[in-house]
N, C-alpha and C. Protein backbone atom coordinates (compact mmCIF):
# COMPACT_ATOMS: atom_id res chain seq x y z
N UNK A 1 0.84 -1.19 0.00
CA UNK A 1 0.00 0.00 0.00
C UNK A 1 0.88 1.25 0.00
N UNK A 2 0.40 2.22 -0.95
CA UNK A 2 1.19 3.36 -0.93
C UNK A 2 0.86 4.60 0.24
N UNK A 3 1.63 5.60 0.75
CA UNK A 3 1.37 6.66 1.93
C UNK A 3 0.05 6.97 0.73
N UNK A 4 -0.72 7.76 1.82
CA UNK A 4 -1.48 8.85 1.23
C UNK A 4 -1.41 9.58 1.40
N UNK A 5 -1.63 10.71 0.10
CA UNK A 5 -1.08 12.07 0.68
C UNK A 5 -1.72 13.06 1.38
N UNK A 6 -1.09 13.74 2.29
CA UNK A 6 -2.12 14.22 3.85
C UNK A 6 -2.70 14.97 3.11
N UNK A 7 -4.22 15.12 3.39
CA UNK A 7 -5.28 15.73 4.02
C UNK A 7 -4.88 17.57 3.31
N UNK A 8 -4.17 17.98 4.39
CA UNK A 8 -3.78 19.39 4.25
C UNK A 8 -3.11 20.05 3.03
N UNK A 9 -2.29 18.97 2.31
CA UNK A 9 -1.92 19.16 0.80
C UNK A 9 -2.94 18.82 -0.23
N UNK A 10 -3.74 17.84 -0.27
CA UNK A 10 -4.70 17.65 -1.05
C UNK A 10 -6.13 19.27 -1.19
N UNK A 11 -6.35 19.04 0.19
CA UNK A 11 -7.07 20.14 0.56
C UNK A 11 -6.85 21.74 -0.55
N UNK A 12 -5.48 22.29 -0.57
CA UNK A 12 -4.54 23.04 -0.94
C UNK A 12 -4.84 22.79 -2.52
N UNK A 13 -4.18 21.79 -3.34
CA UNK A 13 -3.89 21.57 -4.44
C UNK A 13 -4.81 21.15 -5.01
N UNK A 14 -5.80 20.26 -4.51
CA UNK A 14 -7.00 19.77 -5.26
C UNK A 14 -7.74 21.23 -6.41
N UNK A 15 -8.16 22.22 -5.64
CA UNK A 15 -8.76 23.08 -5.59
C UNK A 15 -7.99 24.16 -6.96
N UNK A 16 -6.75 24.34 -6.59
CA UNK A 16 -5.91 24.76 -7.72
C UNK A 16 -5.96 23.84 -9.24
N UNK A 17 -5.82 22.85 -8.94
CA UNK A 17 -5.92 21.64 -10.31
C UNK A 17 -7.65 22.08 -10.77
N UNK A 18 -8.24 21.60 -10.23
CA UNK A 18 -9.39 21.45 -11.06
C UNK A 18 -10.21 22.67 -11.29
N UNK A 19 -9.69 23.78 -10.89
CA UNK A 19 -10.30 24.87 -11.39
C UNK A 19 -10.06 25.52 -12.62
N UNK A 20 -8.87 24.12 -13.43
CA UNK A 20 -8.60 24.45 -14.81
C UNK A 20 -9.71 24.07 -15.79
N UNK A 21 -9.94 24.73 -16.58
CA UNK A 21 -10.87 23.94 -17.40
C UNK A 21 -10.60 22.76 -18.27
N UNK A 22 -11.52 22.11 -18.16
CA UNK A 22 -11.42 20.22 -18.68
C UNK A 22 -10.62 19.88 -17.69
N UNK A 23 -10.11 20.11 -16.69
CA UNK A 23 -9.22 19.15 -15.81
C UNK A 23 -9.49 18.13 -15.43
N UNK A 24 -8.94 17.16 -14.82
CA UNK A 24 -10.07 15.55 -14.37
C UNK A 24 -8.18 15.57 -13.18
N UNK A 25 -9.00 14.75 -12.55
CA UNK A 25 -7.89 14.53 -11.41
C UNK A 25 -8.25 12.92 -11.61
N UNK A 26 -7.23 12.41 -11.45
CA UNK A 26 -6.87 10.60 -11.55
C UNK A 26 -6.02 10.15 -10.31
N UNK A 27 -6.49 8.88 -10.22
CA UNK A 27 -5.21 8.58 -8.80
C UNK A 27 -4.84 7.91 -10.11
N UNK A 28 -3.20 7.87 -9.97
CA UNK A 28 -2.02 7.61 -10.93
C UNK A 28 -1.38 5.91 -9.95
N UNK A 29 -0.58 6.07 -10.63
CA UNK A 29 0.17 4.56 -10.24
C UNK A 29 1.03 4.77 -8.92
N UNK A 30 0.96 5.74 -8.31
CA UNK A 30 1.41 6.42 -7.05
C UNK A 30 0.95 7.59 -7.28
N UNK A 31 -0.12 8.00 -6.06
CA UNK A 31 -0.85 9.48 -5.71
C UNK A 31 -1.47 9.81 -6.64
N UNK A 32 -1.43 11.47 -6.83
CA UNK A 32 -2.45 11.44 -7.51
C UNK A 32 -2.31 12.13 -8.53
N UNK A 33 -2.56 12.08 -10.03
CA UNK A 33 -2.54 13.22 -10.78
C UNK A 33 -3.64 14.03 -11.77
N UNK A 34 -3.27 15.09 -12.43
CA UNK A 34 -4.29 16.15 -12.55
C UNK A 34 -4.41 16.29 -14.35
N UNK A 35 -4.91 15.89 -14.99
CA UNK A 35 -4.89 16.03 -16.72
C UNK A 35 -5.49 16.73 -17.65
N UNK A 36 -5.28 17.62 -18.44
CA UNK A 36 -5.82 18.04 -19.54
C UNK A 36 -5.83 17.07 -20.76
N UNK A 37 -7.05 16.11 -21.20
CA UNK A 37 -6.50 15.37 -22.08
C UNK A 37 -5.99 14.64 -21.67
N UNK A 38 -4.70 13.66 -22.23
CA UNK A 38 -4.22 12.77 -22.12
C UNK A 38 -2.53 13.08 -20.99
N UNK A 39 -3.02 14.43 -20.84
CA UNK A 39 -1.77 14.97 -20.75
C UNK A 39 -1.24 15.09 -19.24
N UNK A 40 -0.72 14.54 -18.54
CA UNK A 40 -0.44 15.17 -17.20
C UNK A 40 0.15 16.18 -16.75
N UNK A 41 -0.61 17.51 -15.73
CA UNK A 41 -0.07 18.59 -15.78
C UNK A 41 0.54 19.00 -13.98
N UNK A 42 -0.10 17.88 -13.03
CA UNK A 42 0.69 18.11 -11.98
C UNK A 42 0.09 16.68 -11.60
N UNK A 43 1.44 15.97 -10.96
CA UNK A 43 1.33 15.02 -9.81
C UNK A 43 1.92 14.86 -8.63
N UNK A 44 1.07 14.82 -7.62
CA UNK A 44 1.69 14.41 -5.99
C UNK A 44 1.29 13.31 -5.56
N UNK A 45 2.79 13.03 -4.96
CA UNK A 45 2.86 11.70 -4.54
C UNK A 45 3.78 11.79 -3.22
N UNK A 46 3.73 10.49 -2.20
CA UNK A 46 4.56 10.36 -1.38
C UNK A 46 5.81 9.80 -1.43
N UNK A 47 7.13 9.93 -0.74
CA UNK A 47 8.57 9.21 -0.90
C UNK A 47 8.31 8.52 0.32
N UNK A 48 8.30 7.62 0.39
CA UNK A 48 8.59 6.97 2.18
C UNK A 48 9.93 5.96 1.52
N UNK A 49 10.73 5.57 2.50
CA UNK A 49 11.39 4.43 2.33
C UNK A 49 12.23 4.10 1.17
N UNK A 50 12.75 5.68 0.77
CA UNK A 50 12.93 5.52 -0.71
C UNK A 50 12.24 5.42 -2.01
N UNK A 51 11.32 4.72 -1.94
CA UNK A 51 10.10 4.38 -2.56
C UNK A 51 9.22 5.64 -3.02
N UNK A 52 9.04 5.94 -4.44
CA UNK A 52 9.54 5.19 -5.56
C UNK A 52 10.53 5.66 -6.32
N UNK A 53 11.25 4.66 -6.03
CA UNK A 53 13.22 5.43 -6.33
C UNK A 53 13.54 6.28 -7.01
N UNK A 54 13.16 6.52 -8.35
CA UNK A 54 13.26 7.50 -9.26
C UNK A 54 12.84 8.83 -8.80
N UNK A 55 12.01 9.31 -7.87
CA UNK A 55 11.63 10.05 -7.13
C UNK A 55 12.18 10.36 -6.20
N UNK A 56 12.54 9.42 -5.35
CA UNK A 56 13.86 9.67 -4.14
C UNK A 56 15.19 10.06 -4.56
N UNK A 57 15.30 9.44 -5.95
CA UNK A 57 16.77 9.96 -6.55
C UNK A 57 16.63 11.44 -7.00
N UNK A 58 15.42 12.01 -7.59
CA UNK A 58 15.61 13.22 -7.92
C UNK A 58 15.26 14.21 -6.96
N UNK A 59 14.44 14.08 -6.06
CA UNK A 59 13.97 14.88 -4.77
C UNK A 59 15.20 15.23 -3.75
N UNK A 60 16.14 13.61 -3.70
CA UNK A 60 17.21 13.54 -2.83
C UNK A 60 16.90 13.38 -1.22
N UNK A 61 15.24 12.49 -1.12
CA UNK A 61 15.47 11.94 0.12
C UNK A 61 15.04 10.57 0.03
N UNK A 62 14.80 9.82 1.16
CA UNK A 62 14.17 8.45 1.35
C UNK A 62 12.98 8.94 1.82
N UNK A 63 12.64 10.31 1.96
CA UNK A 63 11.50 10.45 2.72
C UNK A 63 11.36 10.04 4.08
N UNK A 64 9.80 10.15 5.02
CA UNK A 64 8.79 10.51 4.06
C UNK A 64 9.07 12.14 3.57
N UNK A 65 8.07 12.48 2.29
CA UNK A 65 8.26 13.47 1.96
C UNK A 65 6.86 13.59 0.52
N UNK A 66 6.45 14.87 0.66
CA UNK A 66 5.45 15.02 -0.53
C UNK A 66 5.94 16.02 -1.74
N UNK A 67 5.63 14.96 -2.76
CA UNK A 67 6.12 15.91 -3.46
C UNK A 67 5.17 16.39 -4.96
N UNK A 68 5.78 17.64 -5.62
CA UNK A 68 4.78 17.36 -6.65
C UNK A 68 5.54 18.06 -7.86
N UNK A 69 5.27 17.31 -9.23
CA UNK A 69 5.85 17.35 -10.24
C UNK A 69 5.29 18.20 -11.10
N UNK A 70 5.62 19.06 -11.91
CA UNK A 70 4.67 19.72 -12.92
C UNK A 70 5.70 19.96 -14.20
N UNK A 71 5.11 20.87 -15.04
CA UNK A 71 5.99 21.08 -16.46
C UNK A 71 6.42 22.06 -16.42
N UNK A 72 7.70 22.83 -16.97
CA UNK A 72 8.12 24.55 -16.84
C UNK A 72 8.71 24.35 -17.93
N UNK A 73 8.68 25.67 -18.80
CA UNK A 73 9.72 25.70 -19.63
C UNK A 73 11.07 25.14 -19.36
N UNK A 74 11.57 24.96 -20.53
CA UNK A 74 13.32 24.60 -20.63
C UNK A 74 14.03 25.75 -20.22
N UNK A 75 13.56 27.56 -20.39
CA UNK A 75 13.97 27.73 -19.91
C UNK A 75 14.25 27.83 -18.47
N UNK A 76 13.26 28.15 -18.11
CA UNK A 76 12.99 27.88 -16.35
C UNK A 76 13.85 27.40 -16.04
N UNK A 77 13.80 26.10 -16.47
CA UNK A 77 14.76 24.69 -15.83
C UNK A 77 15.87 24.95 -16.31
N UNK A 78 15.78 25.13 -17.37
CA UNK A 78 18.16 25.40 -17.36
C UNK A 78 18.40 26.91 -16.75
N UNK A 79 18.09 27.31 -16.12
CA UNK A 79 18.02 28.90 -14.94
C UNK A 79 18.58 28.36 -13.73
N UNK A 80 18.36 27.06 -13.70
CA UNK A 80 18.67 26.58 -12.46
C UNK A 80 17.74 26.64 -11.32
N UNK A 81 16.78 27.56 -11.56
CA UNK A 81 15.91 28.11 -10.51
C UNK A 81 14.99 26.58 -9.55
N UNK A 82 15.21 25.42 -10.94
CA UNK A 82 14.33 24.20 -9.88
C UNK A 82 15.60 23.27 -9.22
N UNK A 83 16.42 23.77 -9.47
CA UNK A 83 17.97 22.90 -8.72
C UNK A 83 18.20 23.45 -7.35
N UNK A 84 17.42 23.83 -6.58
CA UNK A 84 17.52 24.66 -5.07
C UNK A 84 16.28 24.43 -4.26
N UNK A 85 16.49 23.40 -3.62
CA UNK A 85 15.24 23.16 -2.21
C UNK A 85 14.61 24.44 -1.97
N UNK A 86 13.47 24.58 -2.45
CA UNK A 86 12.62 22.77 -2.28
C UNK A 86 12.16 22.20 -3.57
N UNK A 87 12.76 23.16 -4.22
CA UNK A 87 12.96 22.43 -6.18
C UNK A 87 13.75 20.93 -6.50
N UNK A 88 13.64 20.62 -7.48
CA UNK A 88 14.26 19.40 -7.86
C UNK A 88 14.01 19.16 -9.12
N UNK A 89 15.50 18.75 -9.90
CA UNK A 89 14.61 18.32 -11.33
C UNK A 89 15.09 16.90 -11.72
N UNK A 90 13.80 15.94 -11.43
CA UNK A 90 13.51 14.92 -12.46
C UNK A 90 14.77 14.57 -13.67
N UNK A 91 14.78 13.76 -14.09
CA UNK A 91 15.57 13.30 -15.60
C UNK A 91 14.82 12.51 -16.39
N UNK A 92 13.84 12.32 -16.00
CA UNK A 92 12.88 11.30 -16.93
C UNK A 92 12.02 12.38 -17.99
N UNK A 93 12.20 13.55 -17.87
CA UNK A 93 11.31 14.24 -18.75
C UNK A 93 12.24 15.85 -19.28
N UNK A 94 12.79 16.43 -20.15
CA UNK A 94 13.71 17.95 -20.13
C UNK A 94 12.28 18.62 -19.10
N UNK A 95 11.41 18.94 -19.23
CA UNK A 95 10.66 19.88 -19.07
C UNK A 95 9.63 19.73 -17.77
N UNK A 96 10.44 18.37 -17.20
CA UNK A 96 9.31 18.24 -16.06
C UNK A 96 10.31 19.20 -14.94
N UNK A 97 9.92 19.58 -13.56
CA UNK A 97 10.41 20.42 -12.54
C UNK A 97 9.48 19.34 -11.27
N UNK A 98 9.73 19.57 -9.94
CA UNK A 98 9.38 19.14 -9.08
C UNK A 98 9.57 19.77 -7.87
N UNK A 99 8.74 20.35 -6.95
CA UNK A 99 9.01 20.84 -5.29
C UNK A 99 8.64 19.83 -4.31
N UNK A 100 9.33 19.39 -3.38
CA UNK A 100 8.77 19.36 -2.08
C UNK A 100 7.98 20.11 -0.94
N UNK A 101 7.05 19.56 -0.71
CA UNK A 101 5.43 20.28 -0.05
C UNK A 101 5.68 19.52 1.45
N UNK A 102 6.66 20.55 1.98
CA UNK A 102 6.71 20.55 3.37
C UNK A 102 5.49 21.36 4.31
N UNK A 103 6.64 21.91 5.24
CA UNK A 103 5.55 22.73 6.37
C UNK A 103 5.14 23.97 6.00
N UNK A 104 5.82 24.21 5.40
CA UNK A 104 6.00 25.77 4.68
C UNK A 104 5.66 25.64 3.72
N UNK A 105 4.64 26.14 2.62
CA UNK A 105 4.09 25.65 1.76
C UNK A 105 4.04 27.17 0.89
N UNK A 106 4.37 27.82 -0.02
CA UNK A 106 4.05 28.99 -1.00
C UNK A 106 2.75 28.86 -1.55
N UNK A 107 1.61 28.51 -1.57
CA UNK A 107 0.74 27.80 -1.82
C UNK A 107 0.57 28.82 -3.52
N UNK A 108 0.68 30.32 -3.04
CA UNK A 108 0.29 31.23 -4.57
C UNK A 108 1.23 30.47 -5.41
N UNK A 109 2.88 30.37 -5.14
CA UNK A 109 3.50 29.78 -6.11
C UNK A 109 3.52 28.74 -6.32
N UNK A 110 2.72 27.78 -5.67
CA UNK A 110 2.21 26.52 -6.57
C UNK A 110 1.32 26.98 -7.33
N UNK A 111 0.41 27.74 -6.99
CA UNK A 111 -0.71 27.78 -8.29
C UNK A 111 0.13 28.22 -9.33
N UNK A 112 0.71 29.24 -9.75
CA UNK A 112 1.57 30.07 -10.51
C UNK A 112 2.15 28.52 -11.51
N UNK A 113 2.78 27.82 -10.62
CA UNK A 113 3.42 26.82 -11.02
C UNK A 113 2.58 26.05 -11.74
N UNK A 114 1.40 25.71 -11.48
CA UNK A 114 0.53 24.35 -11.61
C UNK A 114 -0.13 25.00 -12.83
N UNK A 115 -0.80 26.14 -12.42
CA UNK A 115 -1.30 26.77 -14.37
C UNK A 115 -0.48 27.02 -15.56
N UNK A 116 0.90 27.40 -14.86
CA UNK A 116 1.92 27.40 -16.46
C UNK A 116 1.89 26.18 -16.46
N UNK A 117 2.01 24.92 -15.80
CA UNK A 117 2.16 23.69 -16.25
C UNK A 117 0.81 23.59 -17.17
N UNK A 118 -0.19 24.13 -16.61
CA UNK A 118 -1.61 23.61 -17.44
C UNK A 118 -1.30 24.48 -18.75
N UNK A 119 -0.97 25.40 -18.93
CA UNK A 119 -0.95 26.41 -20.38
C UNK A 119 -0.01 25.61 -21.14
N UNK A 120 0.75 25.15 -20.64
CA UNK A 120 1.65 24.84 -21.79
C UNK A 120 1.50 23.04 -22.63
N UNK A 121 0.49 22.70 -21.58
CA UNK A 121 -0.32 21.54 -22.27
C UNK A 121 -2.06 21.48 -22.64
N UNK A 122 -2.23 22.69 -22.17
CA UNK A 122 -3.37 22.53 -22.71
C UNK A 122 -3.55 23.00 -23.85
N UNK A 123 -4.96 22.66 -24.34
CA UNK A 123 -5.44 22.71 -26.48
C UNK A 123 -4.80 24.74 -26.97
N UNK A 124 -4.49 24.70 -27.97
CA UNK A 124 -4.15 26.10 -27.56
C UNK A 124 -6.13 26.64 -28.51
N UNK A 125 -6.43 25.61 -29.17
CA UNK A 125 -7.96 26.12 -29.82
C UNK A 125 -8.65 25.91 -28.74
N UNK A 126 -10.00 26.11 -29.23
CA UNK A 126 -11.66 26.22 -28.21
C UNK A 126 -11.12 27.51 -27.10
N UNK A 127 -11.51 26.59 -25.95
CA UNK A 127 -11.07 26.93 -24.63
C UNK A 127 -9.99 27.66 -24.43
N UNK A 128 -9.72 28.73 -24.03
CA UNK A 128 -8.49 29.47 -23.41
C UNK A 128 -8.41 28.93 -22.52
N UNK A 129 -7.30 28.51 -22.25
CA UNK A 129 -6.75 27.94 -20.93
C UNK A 129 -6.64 29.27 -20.14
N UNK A 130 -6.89 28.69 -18.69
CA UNK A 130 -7.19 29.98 -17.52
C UNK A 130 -8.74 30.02 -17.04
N UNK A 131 -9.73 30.42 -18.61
CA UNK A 131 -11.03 30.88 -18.72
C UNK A 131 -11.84 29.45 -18.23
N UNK A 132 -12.60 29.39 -16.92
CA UNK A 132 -13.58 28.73 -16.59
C UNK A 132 -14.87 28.68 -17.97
N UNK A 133 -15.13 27.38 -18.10
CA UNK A 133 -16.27 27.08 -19.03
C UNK A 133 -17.83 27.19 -18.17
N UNK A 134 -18.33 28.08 -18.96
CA UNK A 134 -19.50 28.88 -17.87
C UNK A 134 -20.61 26.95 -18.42
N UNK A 135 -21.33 26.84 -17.45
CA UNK A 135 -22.35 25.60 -17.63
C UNK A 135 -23.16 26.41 -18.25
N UNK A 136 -23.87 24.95 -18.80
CA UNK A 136 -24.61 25.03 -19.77
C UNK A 136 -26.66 24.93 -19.24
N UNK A 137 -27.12 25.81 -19.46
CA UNK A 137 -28.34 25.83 -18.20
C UNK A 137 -29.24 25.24 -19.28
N UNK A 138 -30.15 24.46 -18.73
CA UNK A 138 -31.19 23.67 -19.32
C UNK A 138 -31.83 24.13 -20.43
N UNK A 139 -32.32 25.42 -20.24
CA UNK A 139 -33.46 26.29 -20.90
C UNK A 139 -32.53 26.48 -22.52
N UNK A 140 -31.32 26.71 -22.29
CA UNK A 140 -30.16 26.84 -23.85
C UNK A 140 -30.01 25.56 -24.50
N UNK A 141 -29.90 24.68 -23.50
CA UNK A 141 -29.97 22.99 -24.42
C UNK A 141 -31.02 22.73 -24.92
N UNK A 142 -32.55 22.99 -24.78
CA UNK A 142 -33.58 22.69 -25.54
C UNK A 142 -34.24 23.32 -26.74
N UNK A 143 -33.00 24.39 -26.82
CA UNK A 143 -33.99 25.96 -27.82
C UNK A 143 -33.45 24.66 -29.11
């Protein structure tokens, strides 16, 4: 069985993810992640015990520890700016970035973080990414 991730981070991030439009949140193959499409645009997950190594190798603990992955430009990431705790960068992807979601939490600059991850995968037609899709009220579906 994998940790779950506390309560107080979900709480936090849930709320940021799905207020993208088309978003769908999935539990992933560890924790949980957030998609436009086919596309994954943020995932958190737990490190305990090392576990799951590729994660402990790029985070740089055995945990426990929460963490969460998203997309940034190349440039971003060759700035160095995600190579400095509580940043981390991944090698399985150029363009993925990753923080650790300790006690101290920036919560604005996760969002900041979590919507450029969504802009830069989401459709660039229909939908503007950002712009909430207003519902559709009964009385307009029947005209």
């Amino acid at each position: 069985m994998h940790p779950e991730i506390p309560t107080r981070i979900l709480s936090r991030l849930r709320p940021i993810c799905l207020a993208l439009p088309d978003a769908r949140e999935e539990v992933a193959w560890t924790g949980i992640r957030w998609r436009i499409r086919a596309k994954t645009f943020a995932h958190v997950l737990m490190i305990d015990g090392g576990w799951p190594p590729a994660y402990a190798k790029a985070a740089g603990t055995d945990g426990p520890a929460c963490v969460l992955t998203f997309r940034s430009t190349l440039a971003a990431i060759d700035s160095g700016a995600f190579r400095e705790p509580p940043f981390f960068k991944p090698v399985w992807w150029p363009d993925i970035a990753g923080m650790t979601l300790g006690n101290r939490v920036d919560w604005d600059d996760v969002s900041k973080l979590v919507q450029a991850s969504y802009r830069m995968l989401a459709p660039r037609n229909g939908n503007p990414a950002g712009r909430r899709r207003k519902p559709i009220s009964p009385s307009a579906s029947s005209r």
